[in-house]
Structures are given as structure tokens and as C-alpha cells.
N, C-alpha and C. Protein backbone atom coordinates (compact mmCIF):
# COMPACT_ATOMS: atom_id res chain seq x y z
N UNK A 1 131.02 100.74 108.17
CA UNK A 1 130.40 101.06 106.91
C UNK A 1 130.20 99.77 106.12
N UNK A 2 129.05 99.56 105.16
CA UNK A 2 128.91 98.89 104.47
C UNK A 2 129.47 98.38 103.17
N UNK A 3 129.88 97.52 102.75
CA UNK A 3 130.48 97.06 101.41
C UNK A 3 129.72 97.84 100.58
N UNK A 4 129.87 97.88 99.22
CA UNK A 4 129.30 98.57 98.18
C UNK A 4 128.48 97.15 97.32
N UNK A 5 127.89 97.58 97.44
CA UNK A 5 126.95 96.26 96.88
C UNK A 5 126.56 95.15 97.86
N UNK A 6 126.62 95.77 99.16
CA UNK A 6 126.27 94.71 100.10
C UNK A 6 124.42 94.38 100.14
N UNK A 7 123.67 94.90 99.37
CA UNK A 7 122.06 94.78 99.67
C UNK A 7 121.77 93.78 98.14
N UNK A 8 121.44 92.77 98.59
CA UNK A 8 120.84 91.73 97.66
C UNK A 8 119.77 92.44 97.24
N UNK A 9 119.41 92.96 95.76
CA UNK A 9 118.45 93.81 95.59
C UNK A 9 117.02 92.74 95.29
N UNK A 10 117.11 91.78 94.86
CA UNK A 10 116.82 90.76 94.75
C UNK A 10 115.78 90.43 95.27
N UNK A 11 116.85 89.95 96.49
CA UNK A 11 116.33 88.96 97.67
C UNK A 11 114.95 90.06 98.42
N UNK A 12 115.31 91.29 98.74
CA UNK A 12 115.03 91.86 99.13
C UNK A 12 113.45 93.10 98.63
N UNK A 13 113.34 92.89 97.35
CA UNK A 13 112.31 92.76 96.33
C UNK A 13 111.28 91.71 96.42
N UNK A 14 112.01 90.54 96.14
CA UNK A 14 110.92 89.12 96.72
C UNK A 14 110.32 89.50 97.77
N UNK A 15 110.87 89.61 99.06
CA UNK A 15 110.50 89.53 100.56
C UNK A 15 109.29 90.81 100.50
N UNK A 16 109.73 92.01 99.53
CA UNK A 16 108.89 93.55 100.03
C UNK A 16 108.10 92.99 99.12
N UNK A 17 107.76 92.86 97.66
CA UNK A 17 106.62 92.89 97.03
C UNK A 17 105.40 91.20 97.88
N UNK A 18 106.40 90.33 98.27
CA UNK A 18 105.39 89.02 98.30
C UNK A 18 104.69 89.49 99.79
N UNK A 19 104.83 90.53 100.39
CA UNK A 19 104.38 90.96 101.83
C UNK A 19 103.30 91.81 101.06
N UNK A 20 103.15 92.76 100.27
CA UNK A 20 102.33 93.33 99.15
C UNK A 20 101.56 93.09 98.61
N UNK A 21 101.31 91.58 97.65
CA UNK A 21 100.74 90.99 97.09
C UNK A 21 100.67 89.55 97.28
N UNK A 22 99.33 89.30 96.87
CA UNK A 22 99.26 87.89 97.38
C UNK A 22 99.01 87.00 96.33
N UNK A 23 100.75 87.06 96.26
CA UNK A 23 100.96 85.98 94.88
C UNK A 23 102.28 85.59 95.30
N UNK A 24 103.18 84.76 94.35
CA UNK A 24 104.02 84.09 94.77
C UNK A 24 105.63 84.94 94.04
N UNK A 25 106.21 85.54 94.13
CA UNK A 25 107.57 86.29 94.17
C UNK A 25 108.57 85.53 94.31
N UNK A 26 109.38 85.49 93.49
CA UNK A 26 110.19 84.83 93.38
C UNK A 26 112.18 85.34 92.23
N UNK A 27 112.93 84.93 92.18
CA UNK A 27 114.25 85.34 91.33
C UNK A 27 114.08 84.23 89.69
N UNK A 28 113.84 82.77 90.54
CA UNK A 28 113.94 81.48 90.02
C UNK A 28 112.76 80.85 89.39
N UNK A 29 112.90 80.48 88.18
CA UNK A 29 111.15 79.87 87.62
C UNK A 29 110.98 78.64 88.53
N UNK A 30 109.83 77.97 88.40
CA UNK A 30 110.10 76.33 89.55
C UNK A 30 109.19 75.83 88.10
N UNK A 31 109.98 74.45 87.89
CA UNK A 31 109.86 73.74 86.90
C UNK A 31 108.13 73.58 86.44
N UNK A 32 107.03 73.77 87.93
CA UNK A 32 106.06 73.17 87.97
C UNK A 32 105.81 74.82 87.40
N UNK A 33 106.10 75.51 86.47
CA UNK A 33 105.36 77.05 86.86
C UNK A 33 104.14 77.19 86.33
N UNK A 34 103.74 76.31 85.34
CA UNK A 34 101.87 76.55 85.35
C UNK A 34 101.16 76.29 86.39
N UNK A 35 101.70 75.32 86.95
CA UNK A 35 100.72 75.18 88.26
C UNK A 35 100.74 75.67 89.57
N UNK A 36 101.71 76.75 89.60
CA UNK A 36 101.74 77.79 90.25
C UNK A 36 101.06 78.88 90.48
N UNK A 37 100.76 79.27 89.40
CA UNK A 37 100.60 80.88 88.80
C UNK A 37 99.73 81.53 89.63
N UNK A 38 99.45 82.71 89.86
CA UNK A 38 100.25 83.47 89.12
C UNK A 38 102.06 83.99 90.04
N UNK A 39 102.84 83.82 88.85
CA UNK A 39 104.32 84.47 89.67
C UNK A 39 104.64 85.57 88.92
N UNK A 40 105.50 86.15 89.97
CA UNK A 40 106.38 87.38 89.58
C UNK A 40 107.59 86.75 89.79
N UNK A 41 108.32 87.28 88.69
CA UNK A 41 109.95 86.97 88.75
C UNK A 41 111.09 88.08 88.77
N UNK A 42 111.55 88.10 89.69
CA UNK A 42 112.89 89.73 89.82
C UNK A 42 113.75 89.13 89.34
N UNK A 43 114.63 90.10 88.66
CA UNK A 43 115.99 89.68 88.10
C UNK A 43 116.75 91.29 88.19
N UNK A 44 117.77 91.04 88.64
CA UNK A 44 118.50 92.22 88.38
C UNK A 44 119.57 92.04 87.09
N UNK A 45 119.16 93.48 86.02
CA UNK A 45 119.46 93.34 84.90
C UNK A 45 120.66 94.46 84.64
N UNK A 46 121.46 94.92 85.85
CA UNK A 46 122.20 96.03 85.80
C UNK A 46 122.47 97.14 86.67
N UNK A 47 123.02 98.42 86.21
CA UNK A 47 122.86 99.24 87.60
C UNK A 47 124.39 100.07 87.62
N UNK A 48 124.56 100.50 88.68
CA UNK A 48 125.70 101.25 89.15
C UNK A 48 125.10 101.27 90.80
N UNK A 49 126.28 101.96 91.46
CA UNK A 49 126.65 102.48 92.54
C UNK A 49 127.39 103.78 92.62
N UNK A 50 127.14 104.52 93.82
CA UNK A 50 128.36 105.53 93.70
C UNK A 50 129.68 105.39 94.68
N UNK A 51 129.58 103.75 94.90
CA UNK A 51 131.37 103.99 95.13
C UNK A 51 131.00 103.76 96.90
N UNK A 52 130.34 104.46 97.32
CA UNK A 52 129.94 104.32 98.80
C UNK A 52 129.18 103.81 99.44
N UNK A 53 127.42 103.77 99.21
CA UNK A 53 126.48 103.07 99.90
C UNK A 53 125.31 103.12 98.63
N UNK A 54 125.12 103.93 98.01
CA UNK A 54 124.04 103.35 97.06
C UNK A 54 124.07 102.90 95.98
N UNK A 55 123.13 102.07 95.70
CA UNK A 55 123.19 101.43 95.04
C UNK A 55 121.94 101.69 93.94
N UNK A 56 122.25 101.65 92.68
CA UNK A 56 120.77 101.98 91.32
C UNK A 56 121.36 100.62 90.60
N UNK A 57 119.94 100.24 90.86
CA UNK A 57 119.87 98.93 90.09
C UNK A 57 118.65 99.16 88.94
N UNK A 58 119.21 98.18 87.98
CA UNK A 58 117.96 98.12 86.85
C UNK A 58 117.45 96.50 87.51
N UNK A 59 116.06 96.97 87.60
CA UNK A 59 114.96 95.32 87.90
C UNK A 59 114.40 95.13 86.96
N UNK A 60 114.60 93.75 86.46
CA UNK A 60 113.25 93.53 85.32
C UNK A 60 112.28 92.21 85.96
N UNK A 61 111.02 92.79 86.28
CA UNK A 61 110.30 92.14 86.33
C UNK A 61 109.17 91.60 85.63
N UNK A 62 108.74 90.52 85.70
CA UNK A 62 107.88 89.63 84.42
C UNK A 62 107.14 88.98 85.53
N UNK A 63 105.90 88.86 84.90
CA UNK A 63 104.87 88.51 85.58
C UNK A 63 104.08 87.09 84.82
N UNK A 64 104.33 85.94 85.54
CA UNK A 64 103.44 85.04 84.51
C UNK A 64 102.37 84.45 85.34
N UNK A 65 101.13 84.43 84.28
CA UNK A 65 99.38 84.16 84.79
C UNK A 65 99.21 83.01 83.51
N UNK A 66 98.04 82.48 83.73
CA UNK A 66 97.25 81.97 82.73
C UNK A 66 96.60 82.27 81.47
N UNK A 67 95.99 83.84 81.35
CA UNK A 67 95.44 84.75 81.02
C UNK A 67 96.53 85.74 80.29
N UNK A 68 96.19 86.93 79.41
CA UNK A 68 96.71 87.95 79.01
C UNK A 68 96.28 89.03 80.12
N UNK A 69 95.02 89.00 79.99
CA UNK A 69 94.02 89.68 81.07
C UNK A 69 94.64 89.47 82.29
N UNK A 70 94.94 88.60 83.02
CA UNK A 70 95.54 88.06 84.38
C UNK A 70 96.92 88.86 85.13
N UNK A 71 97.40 88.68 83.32
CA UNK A 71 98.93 88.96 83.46
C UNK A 71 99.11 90.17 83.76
N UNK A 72 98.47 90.93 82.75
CA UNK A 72 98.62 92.82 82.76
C UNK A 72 98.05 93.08 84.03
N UNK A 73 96.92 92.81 84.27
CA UNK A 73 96.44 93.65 85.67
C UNK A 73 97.19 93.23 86.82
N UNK A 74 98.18 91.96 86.98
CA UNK A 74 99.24 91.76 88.14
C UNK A 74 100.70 92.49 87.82
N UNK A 75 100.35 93.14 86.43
CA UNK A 75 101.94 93.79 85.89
C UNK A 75 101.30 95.39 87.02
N UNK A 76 100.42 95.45 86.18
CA UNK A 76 99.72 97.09 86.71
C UNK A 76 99.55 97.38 88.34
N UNK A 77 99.70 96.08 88.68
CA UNK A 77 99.39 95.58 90.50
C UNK A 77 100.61 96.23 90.99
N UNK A 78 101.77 95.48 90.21
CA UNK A 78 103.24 95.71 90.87
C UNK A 78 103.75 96.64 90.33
N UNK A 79 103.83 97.42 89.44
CA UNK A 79 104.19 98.72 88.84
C UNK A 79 103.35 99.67 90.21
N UNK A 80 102.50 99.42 89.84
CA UNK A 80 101.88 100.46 90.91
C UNK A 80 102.38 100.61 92.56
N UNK A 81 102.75 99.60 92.80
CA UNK A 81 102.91 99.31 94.46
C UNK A 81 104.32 99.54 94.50
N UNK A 82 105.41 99.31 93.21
CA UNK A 82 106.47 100.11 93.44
C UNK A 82 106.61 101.73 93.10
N UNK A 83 105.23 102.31 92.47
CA UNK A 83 106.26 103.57 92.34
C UNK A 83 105.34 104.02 92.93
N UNK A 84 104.41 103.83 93.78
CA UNK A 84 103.56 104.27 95.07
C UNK A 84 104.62 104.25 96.51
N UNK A 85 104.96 102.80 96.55
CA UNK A 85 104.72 102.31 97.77
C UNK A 85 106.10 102.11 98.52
N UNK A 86 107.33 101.97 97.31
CA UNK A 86 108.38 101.46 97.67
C UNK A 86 109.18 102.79 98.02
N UNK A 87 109.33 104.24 97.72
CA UNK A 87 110.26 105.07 98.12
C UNK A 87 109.93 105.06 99.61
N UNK A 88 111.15 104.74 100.16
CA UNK A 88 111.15 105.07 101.60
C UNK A 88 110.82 103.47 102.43
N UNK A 89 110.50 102.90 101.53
CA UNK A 89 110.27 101.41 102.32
C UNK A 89 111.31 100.69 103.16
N UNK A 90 111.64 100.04 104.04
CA UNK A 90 112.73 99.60 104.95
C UNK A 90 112.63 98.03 104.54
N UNK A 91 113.43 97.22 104.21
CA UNK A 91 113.40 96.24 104.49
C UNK A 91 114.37 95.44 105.50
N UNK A 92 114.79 94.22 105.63
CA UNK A 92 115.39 93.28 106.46
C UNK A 92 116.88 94.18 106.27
N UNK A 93 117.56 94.42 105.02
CA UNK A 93 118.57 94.81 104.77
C UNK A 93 119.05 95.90 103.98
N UNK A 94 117.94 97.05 103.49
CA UNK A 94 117.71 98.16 102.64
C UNK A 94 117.02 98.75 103.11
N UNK A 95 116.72 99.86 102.38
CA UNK A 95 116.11 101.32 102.26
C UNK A 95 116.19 101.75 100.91
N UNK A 96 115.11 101.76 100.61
CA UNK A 96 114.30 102.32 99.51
C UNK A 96 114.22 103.59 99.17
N UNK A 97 115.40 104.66 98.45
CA UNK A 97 115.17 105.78 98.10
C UNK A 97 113.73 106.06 97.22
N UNK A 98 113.88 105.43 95.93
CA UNK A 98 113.28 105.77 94.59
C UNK A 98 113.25 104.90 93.87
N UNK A 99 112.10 104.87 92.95
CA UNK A 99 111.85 103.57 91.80
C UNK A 99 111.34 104.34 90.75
N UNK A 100 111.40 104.44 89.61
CA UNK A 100 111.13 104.67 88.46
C UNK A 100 110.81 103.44 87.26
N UNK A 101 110.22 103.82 86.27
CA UNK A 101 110.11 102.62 85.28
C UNK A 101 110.94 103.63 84.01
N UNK A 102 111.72 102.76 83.89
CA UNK A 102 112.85 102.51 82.83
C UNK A 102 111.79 101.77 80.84
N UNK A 103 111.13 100.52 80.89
CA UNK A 103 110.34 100.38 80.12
C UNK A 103 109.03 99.99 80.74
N UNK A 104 107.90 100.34 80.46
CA UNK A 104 106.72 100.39 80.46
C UNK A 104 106.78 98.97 80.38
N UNK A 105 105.65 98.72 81.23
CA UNK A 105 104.73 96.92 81.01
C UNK A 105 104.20 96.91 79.64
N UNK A 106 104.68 95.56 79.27
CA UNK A 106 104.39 95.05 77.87
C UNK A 106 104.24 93.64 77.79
N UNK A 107 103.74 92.90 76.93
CA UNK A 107 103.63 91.40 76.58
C UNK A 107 104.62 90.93 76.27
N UNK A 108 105.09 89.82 76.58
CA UNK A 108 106.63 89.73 76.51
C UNK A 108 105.96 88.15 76.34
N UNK A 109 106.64 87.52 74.53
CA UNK A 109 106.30 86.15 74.48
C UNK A 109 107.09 85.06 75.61
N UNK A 110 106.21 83.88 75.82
CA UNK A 110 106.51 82.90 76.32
C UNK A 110 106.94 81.64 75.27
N UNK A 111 107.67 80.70 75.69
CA UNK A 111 107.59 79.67 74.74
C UNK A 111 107.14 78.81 75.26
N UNK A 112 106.22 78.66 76.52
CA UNK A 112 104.63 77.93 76.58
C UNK A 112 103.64 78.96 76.29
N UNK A 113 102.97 77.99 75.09
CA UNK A 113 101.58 78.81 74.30
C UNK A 113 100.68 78.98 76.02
N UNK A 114 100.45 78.28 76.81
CA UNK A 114 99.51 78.05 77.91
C UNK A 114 99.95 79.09 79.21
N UNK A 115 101.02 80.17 79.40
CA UNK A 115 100.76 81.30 79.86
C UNK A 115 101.49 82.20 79.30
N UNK A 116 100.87 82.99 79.88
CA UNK A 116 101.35 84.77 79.72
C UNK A 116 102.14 85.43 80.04
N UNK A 117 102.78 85.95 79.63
CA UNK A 117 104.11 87.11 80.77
C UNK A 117 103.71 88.30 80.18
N UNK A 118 103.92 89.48 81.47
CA UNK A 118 104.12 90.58 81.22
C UNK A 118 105.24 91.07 82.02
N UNK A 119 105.78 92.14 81.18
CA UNK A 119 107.28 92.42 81.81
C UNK A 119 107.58 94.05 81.86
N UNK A 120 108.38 94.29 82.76
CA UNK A 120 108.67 95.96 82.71
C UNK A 120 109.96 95.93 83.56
N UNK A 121 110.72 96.86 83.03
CA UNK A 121 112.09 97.17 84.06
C UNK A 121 111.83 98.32 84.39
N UNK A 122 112.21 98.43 85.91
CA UNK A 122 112.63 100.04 86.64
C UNK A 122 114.21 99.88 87.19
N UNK A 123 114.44 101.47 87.30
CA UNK A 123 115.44 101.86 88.18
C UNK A 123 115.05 102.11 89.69
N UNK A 124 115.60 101.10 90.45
CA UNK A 124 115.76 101.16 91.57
C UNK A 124 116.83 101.66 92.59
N UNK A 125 116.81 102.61 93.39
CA UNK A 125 117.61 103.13 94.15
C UNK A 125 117.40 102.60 95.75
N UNK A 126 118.46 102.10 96.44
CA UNK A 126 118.14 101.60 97.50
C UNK A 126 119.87 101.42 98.41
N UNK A 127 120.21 102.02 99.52
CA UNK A 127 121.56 101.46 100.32
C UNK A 127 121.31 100.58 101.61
N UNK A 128 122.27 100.42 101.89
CA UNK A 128 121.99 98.94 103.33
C UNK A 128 121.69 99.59 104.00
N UNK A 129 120.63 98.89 105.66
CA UNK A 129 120.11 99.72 106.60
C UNK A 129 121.15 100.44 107.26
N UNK A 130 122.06 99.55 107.50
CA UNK A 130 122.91 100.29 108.28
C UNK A 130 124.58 100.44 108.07
């Protein structure tokens, strides 16, 4: 049996959404991040378990573009592709029960005037493959 909290929800988010979309996914900003763009950033912001194998995590993800325009329609990209795409998804080290959104995509200031973030948290449900 698996540890309780053994699925990097994380790691494992990066790997499923950047196979999804063709943008750059990531946990970590990279210093150069305007000249990146556009990124998505996962963070796990919380959660529970029940003690045995699953695991409900809160994700907050933020999306930064160049644009306002840029930003929202890659928020609306990945909102969509998780609560479409992700129940039941398998990855390297999970399984994907259920995703829900917890707060709605919104503008979320930056303190560079020169991009955009948009941000939304869901509840994610997911236990190790095996």
C-alpha cells in the first residue's frame, strides 16, 4: 500500500496539463518570466486526505501572458481541460478522480506592470497508481 500523501500533486499537474497545452507548466517562476510567456504556475495551496490513499488537494493556478486578453483565454484553456478532461486521467504516479473549481478565474495583480496573471483554485481529488 501506498504512503498517504505519496502522489506529488504538483509534479504531476505540470507533466498532465504541459502534454495538454502547448505552453510552458511549471511549480517555479524562472527569473527570465517575460520572456517566456505564456506560463502556467501550480501550487498546491492545501487539502486533506482520508487517512488511506486519497488525496483532495486545493490547486491554485495562475496563468501569466503579455496581454489581459492572452491571459484569460489560457485561464479558460486550463479550467476547461481540467474539469473536462482530468476525471479519470492516469498519470506517471496518479489517478484522477475529480476536479472542481473552488474560485472562479479572475485577474489577479502582478507587480510587473508588463504581464498579466490570471488565477483560479480547484479541488482536486486524485490517489497513487498503485
Amino acid at each position: 500500500m501506498a504512503d498517504v500523501g505519496s502522489v506529488d500533486i504538483e509534479a504531476e499537474l505540470v507533466a498532465w496539463l504541459a502534454s495538454g497545452l502547448d505552453v510552458r507548466v511549471l511549480t517555479d517562476l524562472p527569473a527570465d518570466l517575460g520572456e517566456v510567456l505564456p506560463v502556467i504556475q501550480i501550487q498546491r495551496t492545501g487539502g486533506g486526505d482520508d487517512g488511506l490513499r486519497l488525496d483532495r488537494a486545493f490547486v491554485d493556478i495562475d496563468v501569466y501572458a503579455a496581454s489581459r486578453q492572452a491571459a484569460s483565454q489560457l485561464m479558460s484553456q486550463t479550467r476547461s481541460l481540467l474539469l473536462t478532461q482530468l476525471r479519470g486521467a492516469v498519470t506517471a504516479a496518479a489517478v484522477f478522480t475529480s476536479a472542481r473549481t473552488i474560485a472562479a478565474p479572475t485577474w489577479r495583480p502582478y507587480e510587473n506592470p508588463n504581464l498579466r496573471r490570471f488565477g483560479a483554485t480547484f479541488e482536486i481529488f486524485c490517489h497513487p497508481v498503485s
